[in-house]
Protein backbone atom coordinates (compact mmCIF):
# COMPACT_ATOMS: atom_id res chain seq x y z
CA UNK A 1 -1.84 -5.83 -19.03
CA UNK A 2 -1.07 -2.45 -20.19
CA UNK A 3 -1.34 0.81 -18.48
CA UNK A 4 0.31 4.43 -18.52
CA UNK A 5 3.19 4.94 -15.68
CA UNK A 6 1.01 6.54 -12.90
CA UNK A 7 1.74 7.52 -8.87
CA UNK A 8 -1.19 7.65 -6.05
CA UNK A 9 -1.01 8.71 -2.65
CA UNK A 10 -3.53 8.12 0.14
CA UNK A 11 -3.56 9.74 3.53
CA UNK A 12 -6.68 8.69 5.61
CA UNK A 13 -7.40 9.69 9.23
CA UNK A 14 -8.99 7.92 11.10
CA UNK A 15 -10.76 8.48 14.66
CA UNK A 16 -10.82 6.42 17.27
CA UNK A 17 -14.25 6.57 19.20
CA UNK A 18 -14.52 6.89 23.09
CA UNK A 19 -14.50 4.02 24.73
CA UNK A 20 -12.46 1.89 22.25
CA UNK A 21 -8.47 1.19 22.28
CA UNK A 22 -5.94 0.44 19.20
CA UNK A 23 -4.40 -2.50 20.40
CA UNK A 24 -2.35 -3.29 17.03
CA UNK A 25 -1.34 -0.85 13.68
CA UNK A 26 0.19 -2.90 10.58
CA UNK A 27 3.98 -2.31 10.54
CA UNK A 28 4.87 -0.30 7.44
CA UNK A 29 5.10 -1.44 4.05
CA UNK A 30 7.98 -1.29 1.43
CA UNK A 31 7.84 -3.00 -2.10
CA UNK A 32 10.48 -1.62 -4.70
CA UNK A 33 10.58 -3.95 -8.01
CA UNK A 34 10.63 -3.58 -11.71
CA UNK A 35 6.73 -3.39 -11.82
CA UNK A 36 5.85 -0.60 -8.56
CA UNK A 37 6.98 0.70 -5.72
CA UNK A 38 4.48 0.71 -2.54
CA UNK A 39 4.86 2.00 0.89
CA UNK A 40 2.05 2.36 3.66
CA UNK A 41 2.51 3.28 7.31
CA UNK A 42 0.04 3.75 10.10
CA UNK A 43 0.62 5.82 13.26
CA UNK A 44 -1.68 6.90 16.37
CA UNK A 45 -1.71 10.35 17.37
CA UNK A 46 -3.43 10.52 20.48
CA UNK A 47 -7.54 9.13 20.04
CA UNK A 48 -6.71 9.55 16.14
CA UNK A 49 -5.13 6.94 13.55
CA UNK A 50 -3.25 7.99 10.56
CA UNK A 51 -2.47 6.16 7.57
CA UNK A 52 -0.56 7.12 4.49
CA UNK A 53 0.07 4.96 0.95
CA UNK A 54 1.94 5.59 -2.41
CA UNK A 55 2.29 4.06 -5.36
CA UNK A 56 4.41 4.16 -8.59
CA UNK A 57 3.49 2.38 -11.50
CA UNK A 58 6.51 1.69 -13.47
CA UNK A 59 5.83 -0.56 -15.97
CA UNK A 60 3.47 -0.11 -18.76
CA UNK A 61 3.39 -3.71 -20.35
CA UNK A 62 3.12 -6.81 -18.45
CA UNK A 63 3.24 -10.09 -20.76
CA UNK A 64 1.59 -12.74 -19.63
CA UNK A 65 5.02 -14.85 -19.27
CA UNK A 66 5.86 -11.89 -16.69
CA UNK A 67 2.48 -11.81 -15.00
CA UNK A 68 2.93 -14.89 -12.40
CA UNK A 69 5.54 -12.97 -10.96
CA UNK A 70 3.69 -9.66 -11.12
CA UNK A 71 0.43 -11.27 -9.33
CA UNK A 72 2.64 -12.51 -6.00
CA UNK A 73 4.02 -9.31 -5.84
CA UNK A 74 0.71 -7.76 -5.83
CA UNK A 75 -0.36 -9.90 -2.92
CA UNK A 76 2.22 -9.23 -1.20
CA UNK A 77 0.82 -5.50 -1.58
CA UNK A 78 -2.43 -6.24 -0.58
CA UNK A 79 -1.38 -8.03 3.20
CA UNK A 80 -0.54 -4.30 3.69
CA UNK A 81 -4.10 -3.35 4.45
C-alpha cells in the first residue's frame, strides 16, 4: 500500500429526537503507532450528541511483510464506531 502522509478530522452532531434516550456513547478512542494516530470521542450535550475523529497518516509505504500488523491495528480502529 502506498499513500501520501495525510490528517482528517470529523466532527458530526447529532440530534437526539423527542421521545428517545442515549442510554450508552462509545468511550473515546486512542491509537498512536508507526502507521496512524486515531482518536474519537462522543459526548451528549443536552437532547444533542457530539462526536469528533482525527487521523494522521504517517506512513507512506506499507510492505506486505508489514501489512498483517497494519490490518489488526486498523480493526482495532474500526470498533471505534
Amino acid at each position: 500500500m502506498v499513500w501520501n502522509n495525510s490528517y482528517k478530522k470529523d466532527e458530526v452532531e447529532f440530534n437526539v429526537p423527542e421521545g428517545y434516550e442515549v442510554y450508552y456513547l462509545p468511550e473515546p478512542v486512542g491509537i498512536k503507532n508507526q502507521y496512524f494516530e486515531f482518536r474519537s470521542s462522543y459526548r451528549q450535550e443536552g437532547e444533542r450528541i457530539f462526536y469528533e475523529g482525527e487521523l494522521i497518516r504517517k506512513a507512506i509505504r506499507i510492505t506486505p511483510e508489514d501489512y498483517p500488523v497494519y490490518k489488526k491495528l486498523c480493526e482495532g480502529e474500526e470498533k471505534s464506531f
